[in-house]
N, C-alpha and C. Protein backbone atom coordinates (compact mmCIF):
# COMPACT_ATOMS: atom_id res chain seq x y z
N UNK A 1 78.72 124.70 99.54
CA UNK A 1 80.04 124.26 100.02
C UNK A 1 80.20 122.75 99.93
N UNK A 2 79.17 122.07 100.22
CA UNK A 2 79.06 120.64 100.33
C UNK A 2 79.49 120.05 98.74
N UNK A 3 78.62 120.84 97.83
CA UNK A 3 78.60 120.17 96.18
C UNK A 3 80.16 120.51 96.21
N UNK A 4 81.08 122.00 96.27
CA UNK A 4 82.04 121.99 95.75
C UNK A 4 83.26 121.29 96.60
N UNK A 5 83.18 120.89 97.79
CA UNK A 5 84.11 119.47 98.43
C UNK A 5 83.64 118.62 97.73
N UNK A 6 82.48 117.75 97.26
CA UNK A 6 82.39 116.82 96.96
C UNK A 6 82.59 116.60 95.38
N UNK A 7 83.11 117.87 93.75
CA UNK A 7 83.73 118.26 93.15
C UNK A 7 84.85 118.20 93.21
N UNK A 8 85.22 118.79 94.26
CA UNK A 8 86.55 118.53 94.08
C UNK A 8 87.15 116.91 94.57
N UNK A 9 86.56 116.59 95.69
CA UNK A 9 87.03 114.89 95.56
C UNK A 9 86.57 113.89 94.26
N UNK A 10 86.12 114.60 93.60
CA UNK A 10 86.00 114.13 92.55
C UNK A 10 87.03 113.73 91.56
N UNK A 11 87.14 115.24 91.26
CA UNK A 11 88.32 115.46 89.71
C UNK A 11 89.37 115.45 90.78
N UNK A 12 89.46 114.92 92.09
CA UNK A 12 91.07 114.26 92.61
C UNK A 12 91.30 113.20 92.11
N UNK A 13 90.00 112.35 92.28
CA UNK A 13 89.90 111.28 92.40
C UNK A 13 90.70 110.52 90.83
N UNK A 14 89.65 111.35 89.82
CA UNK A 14 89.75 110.95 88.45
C UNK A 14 90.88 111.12 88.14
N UNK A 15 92.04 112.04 88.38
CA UNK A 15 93.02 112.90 88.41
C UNK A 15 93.99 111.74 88.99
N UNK A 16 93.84 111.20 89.75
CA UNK A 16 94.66 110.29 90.55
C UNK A 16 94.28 108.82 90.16
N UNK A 17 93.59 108.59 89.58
CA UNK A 17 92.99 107.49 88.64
C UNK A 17 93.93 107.69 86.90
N UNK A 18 93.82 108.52 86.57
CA UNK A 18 94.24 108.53 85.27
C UNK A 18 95.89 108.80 85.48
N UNK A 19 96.96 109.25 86.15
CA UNK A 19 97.80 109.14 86.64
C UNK A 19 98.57 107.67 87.06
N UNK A 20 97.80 107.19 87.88
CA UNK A 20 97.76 105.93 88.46
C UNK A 20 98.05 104.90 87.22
N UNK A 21 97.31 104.80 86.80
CA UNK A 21 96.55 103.96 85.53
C UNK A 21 98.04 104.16 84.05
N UNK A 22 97.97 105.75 83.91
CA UNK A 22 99.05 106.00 82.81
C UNK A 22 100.51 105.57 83.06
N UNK A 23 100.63 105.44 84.32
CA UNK A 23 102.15 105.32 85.00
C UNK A 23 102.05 103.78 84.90
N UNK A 24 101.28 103.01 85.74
CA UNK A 24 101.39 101.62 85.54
C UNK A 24 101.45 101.03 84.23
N UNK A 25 100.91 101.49 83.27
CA UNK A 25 100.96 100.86 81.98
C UNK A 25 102.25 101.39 81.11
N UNK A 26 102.44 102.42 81.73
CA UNK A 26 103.67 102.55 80.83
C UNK A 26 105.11 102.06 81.67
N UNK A 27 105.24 101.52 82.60
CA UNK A 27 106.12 100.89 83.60
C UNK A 27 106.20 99.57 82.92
N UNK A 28 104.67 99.19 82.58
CA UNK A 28 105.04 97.38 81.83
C UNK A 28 105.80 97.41 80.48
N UNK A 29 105.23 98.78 79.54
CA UNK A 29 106.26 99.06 78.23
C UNK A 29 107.70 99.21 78.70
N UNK A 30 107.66 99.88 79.55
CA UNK A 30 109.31 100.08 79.89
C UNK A 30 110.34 98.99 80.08
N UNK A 31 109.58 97.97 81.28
CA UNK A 31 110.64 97.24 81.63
C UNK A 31 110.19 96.20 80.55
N UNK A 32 109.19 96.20 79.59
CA UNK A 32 109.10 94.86 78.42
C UNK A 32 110.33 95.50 77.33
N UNK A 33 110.94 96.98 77.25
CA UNK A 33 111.76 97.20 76.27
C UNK A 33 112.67 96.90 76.94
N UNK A 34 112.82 97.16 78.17
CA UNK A 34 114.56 96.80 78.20
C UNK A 34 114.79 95.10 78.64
N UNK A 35 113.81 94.23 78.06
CA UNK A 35 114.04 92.96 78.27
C UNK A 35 114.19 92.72 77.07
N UNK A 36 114.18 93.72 75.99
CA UNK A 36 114.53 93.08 74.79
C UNK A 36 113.51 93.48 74.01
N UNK A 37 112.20 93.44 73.95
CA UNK A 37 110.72 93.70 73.46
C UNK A 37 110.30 95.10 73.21
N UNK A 38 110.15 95.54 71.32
CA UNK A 38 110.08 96.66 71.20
C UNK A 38 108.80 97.00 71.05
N UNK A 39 107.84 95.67 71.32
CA UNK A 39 106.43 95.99 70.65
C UNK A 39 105.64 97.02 71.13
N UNK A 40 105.97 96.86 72.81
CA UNK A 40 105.13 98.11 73.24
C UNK A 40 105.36 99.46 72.69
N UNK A 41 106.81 100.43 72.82
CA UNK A 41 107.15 100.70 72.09
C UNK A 41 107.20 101.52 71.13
N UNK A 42 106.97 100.35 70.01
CA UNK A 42 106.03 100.83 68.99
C UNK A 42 104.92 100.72 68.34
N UNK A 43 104.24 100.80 69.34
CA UNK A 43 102.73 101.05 69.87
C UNK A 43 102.26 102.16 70.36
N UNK A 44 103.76 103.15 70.67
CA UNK A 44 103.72 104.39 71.41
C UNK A 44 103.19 104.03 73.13
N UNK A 45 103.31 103.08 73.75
CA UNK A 45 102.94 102.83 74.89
C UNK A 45 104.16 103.08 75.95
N UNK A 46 104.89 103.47 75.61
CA UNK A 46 106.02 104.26 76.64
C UNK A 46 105.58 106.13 77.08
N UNK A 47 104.83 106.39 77.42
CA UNK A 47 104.47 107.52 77.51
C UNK A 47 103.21 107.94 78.68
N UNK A 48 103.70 109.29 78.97
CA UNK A 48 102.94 109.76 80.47
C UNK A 48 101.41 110.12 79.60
N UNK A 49 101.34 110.39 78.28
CA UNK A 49 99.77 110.77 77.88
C UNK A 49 98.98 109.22 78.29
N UNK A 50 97.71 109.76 78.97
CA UNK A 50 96.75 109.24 79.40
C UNK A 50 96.23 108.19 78.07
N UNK A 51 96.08 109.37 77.26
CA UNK A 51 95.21 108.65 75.67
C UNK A 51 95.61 107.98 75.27
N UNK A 52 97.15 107.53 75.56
CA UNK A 52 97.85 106.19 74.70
C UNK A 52 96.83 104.67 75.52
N UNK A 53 96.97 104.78 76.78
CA UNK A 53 96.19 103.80 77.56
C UNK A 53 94.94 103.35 78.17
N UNK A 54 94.04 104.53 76.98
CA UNK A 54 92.78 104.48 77.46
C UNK A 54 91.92 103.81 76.19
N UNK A 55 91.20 102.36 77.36
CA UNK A 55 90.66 101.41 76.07
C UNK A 55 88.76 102.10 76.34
N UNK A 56 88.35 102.44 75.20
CA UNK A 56 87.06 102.93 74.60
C UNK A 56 86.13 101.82 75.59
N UNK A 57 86.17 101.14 75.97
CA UNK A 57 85.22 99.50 76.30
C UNK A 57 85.58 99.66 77.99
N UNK A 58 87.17 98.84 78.44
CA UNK A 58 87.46 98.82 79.49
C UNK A 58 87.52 100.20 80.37
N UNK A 59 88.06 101.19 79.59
CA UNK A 59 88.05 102.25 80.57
C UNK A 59 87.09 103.33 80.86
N UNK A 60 86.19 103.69 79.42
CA UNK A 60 85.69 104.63 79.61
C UNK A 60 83.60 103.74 79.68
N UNK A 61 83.66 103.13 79.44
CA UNK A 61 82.25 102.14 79.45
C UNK A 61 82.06 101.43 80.89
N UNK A 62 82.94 100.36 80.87
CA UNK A 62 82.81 99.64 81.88
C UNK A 62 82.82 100.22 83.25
N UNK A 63 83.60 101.28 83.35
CA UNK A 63 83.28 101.84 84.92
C UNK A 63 81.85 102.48 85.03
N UNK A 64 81.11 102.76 84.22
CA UNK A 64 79.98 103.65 84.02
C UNK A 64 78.69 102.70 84.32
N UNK A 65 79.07 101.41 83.34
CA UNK A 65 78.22 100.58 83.52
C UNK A 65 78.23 99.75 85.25
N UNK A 66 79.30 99.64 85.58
CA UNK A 66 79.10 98.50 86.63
C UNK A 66 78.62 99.80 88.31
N UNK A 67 79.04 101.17 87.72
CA UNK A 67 78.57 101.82 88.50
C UNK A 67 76.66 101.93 88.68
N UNK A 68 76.58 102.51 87.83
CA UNK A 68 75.25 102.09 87.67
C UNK A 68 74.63 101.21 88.45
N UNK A 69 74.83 99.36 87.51
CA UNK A 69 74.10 98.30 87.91
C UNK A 69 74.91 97.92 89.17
N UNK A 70 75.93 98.15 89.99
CA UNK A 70 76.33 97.64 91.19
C UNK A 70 77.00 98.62 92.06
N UNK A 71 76.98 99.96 91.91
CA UNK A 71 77.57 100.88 92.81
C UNK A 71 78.95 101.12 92.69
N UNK A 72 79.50 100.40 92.06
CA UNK A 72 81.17 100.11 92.31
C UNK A 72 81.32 100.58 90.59
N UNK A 73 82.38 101.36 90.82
CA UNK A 73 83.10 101.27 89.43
C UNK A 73 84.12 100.77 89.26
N UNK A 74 84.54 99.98 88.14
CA UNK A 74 85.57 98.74 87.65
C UNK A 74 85.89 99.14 86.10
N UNK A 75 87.57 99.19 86.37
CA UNK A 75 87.87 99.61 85.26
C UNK A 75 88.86 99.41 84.83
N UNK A 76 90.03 99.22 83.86
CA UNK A 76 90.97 98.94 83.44
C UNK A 76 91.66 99.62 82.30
N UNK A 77 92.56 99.56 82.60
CA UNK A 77 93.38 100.42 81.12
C UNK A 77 93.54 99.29 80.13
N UNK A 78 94.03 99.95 78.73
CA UNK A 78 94.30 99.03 77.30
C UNK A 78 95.53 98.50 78.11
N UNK A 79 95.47 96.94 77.39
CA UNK A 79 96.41 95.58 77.75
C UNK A 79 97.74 96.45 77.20
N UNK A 80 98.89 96.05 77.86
CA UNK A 80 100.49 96.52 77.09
C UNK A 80 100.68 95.51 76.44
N UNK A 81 101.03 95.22 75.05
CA UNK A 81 101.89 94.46 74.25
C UNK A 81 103.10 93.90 74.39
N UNK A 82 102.65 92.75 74.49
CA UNK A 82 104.30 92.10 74.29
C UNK A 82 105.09 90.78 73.78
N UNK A 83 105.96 90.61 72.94
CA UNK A 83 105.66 89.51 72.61
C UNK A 83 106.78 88.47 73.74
N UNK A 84 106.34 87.54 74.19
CA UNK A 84 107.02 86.53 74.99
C UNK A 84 108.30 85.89 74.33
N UNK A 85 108.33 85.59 72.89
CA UNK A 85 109.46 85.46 72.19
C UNK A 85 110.68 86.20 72.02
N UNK A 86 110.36 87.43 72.02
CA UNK A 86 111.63 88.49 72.01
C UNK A 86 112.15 89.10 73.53
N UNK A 87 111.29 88.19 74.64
CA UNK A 87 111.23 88.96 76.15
C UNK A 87 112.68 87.99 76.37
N UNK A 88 113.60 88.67 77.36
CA UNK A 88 114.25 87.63 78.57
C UNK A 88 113.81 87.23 79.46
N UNK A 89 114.45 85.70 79.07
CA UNK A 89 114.22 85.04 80.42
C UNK A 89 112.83 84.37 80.33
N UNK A 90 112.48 84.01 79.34
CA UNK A 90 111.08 83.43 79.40
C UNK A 90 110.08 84.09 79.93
N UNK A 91 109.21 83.06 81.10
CA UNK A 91 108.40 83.48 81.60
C UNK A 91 108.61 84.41 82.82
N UNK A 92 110.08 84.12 83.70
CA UNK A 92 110.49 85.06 84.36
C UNK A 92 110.59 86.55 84.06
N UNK A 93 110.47 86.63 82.80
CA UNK A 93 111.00 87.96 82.08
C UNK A 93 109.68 88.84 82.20
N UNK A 94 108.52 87.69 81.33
CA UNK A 94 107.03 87.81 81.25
C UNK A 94 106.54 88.35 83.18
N UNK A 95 106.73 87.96 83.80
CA UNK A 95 106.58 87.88 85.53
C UNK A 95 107.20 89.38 85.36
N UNK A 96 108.41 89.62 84.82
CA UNK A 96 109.05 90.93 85.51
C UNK A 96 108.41 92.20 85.06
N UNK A 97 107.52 91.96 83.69
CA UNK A 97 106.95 93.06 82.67
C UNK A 97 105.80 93.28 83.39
N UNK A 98 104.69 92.11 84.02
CA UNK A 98 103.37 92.23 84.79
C UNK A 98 103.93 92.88 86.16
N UNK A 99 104.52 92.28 86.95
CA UNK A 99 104.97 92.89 87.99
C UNK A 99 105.30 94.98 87.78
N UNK A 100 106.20 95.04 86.95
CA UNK A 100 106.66 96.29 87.08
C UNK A 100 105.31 97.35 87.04
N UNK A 101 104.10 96.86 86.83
CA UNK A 101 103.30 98.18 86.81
C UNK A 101 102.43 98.32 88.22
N UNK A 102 102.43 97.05 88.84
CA UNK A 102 101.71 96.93 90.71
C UNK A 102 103.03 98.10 91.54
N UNK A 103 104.04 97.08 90.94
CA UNK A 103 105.33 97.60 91.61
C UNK A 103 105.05 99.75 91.79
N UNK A 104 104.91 100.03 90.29
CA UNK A 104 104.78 101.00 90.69
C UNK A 104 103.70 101.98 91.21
N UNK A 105 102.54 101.44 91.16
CA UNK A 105 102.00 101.84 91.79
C UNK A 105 102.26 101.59 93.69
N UNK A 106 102.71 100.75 94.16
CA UNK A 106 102.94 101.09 95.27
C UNK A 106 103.84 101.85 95.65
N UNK A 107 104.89 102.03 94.71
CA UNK A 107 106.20 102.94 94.99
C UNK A 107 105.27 104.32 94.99
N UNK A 108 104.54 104.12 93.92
CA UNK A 108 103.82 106.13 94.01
C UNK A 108 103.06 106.00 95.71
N UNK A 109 102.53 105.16 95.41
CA UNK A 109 101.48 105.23 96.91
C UNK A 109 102.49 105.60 98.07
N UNK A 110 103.46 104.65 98.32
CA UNK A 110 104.49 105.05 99.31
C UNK A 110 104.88 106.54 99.39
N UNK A 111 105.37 107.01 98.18
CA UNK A 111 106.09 108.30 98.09
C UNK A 111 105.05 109.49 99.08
N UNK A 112 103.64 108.87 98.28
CA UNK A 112 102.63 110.35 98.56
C UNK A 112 102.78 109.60 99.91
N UNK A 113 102.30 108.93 101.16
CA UNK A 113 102.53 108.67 102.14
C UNK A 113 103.39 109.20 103.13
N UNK A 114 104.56 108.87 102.71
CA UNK A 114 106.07 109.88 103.36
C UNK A 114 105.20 111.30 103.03
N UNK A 115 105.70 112.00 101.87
CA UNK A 115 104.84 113.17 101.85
C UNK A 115 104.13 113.93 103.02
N UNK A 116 102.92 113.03 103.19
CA UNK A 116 101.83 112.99 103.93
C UNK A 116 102.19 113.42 105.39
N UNK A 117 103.25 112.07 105.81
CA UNK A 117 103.76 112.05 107.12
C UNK A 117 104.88 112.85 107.51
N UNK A 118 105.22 113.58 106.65
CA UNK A 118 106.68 114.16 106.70
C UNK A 118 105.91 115.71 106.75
N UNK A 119 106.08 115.83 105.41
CA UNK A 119 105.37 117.25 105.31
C UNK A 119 104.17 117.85 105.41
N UNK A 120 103.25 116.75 105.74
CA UNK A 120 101.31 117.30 105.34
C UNK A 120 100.32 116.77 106.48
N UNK A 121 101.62 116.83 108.29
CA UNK A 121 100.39 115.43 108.80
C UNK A 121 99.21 116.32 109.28
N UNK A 122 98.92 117.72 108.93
CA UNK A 122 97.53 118.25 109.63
C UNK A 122 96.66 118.49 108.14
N UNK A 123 95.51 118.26 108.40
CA UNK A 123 94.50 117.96 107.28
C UNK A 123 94.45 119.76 106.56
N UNK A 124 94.23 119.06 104.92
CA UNK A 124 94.49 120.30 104.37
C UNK A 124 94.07 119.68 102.79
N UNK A 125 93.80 120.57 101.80
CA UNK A 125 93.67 120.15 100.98
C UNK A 125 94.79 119.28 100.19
N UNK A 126 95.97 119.71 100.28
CA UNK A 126 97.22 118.88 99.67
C UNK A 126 97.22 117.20 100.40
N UNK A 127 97.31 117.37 101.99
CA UNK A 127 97.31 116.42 102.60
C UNK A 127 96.10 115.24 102.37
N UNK A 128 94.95 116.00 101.80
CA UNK A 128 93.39 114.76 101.26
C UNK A 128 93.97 114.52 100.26
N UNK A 129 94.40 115.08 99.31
CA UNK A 129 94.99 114.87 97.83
C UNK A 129 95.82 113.68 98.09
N UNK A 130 96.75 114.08 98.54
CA UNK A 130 98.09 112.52 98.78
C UNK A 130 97.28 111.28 99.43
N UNK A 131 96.56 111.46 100.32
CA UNK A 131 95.94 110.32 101.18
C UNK A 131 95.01 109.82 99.79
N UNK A 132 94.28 110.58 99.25
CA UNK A 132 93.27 109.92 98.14
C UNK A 132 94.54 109.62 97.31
N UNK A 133 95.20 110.24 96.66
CA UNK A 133 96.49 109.52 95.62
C UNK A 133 96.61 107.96 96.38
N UNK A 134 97.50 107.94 97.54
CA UNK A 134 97.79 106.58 98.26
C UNK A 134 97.06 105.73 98.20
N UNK A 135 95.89 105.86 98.66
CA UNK A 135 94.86 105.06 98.79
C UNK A 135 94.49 104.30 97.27
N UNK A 136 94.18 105.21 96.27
CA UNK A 136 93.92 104.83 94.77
C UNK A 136 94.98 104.00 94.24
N UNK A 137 96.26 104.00 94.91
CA UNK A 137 97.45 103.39 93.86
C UNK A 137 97.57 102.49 94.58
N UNK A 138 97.12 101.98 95.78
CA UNK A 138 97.10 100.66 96.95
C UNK A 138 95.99 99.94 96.19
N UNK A 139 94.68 100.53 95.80
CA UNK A 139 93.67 99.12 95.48
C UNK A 139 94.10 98.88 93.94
N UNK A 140 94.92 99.75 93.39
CA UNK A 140 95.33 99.28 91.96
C UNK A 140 95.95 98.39 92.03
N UNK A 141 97.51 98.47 93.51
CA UNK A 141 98.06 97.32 93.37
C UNK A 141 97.03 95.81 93.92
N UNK A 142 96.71 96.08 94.68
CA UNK A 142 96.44 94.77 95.42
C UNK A 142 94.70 94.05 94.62
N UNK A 143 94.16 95.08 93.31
CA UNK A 143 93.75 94.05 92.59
C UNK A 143 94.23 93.56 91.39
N UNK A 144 95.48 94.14 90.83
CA UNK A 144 96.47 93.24 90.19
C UNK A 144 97.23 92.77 90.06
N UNK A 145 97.40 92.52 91.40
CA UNK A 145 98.08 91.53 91.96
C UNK A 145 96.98 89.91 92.03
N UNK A 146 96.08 90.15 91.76
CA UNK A 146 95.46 89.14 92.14
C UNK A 146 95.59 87.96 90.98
N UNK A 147 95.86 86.55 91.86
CA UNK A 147 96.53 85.80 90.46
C UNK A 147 96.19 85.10 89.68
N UNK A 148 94.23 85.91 88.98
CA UNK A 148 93.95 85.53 88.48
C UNK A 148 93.94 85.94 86.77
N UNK A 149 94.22 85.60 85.69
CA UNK A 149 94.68 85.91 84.08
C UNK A 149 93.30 86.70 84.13
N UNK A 150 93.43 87.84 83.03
CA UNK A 150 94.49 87.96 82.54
C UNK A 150 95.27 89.43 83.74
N UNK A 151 95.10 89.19 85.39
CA UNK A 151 95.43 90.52 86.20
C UNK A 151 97.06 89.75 86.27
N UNK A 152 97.79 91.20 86.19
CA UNK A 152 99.30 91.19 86.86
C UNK A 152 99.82 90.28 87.50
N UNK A 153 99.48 89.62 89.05
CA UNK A 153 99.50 88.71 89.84
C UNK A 153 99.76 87.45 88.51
N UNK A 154 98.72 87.46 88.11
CA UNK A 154 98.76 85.75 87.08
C UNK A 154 100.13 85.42 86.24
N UNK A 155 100.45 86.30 85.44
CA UNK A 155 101.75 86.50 85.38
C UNK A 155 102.91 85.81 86.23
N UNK A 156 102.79 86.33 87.53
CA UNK A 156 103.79 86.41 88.33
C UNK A 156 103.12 84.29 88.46
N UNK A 157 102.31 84.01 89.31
CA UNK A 157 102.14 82.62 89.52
C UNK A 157 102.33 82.00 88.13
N UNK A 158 102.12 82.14 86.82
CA UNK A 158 102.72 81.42 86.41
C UNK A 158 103.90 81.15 85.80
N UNK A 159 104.61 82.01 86.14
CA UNK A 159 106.09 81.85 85.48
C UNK A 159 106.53 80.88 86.63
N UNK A 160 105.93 80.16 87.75
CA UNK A 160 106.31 79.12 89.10
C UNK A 160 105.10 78.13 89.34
N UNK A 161 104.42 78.13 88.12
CA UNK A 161 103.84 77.20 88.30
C UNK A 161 104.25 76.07 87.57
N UNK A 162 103.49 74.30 87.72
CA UNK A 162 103.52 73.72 87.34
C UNK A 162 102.98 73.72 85.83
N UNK A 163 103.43 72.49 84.93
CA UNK A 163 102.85 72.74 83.52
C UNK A 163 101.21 72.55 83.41
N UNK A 164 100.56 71.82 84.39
CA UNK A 164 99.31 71.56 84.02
C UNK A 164 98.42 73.09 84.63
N UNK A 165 99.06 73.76 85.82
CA UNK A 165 98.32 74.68 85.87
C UNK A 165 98.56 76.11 84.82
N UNK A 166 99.71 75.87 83.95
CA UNK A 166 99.53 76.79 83.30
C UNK A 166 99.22 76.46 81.83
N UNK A 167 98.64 75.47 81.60
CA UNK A 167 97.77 75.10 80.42
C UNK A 167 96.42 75.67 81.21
N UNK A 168 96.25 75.44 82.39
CA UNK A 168 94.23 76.46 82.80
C UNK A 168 94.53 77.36 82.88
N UNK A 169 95.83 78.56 83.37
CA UNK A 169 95.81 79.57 83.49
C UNK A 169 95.46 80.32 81.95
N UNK A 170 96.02 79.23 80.87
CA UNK A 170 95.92 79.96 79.28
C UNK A 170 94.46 79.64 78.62
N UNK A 171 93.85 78.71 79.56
CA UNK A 171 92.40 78.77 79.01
C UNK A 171 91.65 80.04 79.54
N UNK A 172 92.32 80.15 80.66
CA UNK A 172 91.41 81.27 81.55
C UNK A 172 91.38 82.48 80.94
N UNK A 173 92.26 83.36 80.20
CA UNK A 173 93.08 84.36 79.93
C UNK A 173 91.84 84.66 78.91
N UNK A 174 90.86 84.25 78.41
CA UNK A 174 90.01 85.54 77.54
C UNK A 174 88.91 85.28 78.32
N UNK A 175 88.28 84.72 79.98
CA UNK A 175 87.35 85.02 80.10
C UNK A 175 87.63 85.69 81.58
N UNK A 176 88.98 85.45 82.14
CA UNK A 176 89.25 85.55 83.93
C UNK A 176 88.56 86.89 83.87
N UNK A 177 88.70 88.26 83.25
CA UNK A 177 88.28 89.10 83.68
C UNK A 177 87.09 89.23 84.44
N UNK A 178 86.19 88.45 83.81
CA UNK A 178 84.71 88.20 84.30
C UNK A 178 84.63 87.49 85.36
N UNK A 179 85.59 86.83 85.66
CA UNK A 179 85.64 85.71 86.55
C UNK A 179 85.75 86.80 87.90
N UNK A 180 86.81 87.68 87.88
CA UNK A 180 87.34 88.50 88.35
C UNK A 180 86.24 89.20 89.05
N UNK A 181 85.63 89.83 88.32
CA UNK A 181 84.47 90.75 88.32
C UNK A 181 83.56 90.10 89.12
N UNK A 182 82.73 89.03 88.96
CA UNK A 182 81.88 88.27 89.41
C UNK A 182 82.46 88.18 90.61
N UNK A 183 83.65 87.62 90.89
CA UNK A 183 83.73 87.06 92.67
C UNK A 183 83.66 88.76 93.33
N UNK A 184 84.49 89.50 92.32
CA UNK A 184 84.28 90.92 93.31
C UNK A 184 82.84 91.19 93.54
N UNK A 185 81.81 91.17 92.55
CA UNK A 185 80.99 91.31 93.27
C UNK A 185 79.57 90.61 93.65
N UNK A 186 80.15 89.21 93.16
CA UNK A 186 78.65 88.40 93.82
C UNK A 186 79.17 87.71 95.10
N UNK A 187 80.84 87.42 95.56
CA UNK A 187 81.39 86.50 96.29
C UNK A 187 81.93 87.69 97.52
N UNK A 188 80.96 87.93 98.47
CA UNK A 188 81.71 88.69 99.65
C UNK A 188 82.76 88.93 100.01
N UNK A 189 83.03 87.35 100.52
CA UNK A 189 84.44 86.89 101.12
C UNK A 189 85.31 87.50 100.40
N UNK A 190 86.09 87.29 99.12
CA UNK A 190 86.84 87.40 98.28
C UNK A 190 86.78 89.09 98.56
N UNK A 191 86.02 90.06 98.44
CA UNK A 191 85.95 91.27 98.21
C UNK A 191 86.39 91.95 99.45
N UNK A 192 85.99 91.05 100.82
CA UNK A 192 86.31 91.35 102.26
C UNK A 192 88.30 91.53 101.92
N UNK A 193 88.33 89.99 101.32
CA UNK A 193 89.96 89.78 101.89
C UNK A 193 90.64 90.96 100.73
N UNK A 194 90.01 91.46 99.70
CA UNK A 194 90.81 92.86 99.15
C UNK A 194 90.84 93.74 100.06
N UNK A 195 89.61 93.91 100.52
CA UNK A 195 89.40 95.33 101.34
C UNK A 195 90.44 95.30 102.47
N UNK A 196 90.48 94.07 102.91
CA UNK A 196 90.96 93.71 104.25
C UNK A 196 92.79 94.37 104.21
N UNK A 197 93.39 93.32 102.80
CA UNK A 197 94.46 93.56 102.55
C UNK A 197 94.91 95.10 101.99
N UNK A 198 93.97 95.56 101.32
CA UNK A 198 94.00 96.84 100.99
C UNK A 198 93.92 98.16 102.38
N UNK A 199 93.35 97.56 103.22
CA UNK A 199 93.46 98.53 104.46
C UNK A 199 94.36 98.23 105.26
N UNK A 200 95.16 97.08 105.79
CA UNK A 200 95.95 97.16 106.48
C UNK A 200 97.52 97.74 105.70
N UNK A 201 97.45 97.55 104.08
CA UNK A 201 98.38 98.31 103.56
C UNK A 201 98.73 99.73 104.02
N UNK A 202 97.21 100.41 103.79
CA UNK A 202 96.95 101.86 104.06
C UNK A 202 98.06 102.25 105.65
N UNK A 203 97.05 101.02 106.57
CA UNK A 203 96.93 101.66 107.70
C UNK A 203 99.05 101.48 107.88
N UNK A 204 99.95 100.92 107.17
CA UNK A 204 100.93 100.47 107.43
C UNK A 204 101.98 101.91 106.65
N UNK A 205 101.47 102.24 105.43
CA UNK A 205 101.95 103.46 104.85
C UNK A 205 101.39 104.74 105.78
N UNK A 206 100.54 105.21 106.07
CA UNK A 206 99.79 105.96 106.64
C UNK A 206 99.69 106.26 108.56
């Protein structure tokens, strides 16, 4: 009984991971086409299939590996395309394309929440399902939101930043990931104030 609860929080989990993940990336194609930008597009990155947004390295490697050597799995979907020249509105436009995929993941998180509280508040298998959905689409948003390049958040700070910080933000942009990675997990603090912000989200939907 134990293996098949802990099976099934499994393929929820993954299930609500690849969902999560397919919706956000295709939210940034969306609102990058109707700013003008067909690249995503035609790239086929407007779409609910999983396989359009799954990078061989970031998604299916890297969670495997960092599980392993650090317990934690870390993972990311393929980057959305876009070109900044054909976007509106400049960098505001650029801000609105990164934004739209956090955005929706909290809108899903919210929805399953209500759900939860409306229709599912005594524990049940549907009701773990939505709470694990919520929960998964809360740490999606609130680690890309973080405003460091190349995560979502960075985007958003620099379309309001000054010019000198966004000449470092464009140096940063082929190594931040690592940067990223490292404070999550050699720098406590930093990992506290996700968790921190990531649970009082919960505890505020929930």
């Amino acid at each position: 009984m134990e293996f098949d609860r802990d099976l099934t929080s499994l393929i929820t989990i993954l299930v609500t991971i690849v969902v999560a993940l397919a919706v956000h990336e295709m939210m940034h194609a969306w609102v990058g086409l109707k700013l003008g930008d067909t690249t995503a597009k035609e790239k086929g990155r407007i779409s609910f299939n999983p396989l359009a947004h799954i990078d061989p390295y970031m998604t299916v490697a890297l969670p495997i590996i960092t599980l392993v050597l650090f317990g934690v799995p870390i993972l990311a979907a393929k980057p959305v395309p876009f070109n900044p020249l054909r976007v509106k509105w400049d960098e505001y436009g650029a801000a609105l394309i990164a934004l739209a995929g956090p955005v929706s993941n909290i809108v899903m998180a919210s929805i399953a929440a209500i759900l939860v509280r409306v229709f599912f508040p005594t524990v049940s298998f549907v009701s773990t399902a939505l709470v694990t959905f919520t929960a998964v689409n809360v740490g999606i948003f609130v680690f890309n939101m973080v405003p460091i390049p190349p995560l979502d958040g960075s985007r958003v700070l620099y379309a309001f930043a000054p010019e000198s910080v966004q000449k470092f933000m464009a140096q940063m942009e082929l190594y931040g990931l690592f940067v990223v990675f490292a404070l999550v997990i050699l720098f406590p603090p930093f990992s506290e104030l996700l968790i921190n912000i990531n649970t009082s989200i919960l505890r505020f939907l929930l």
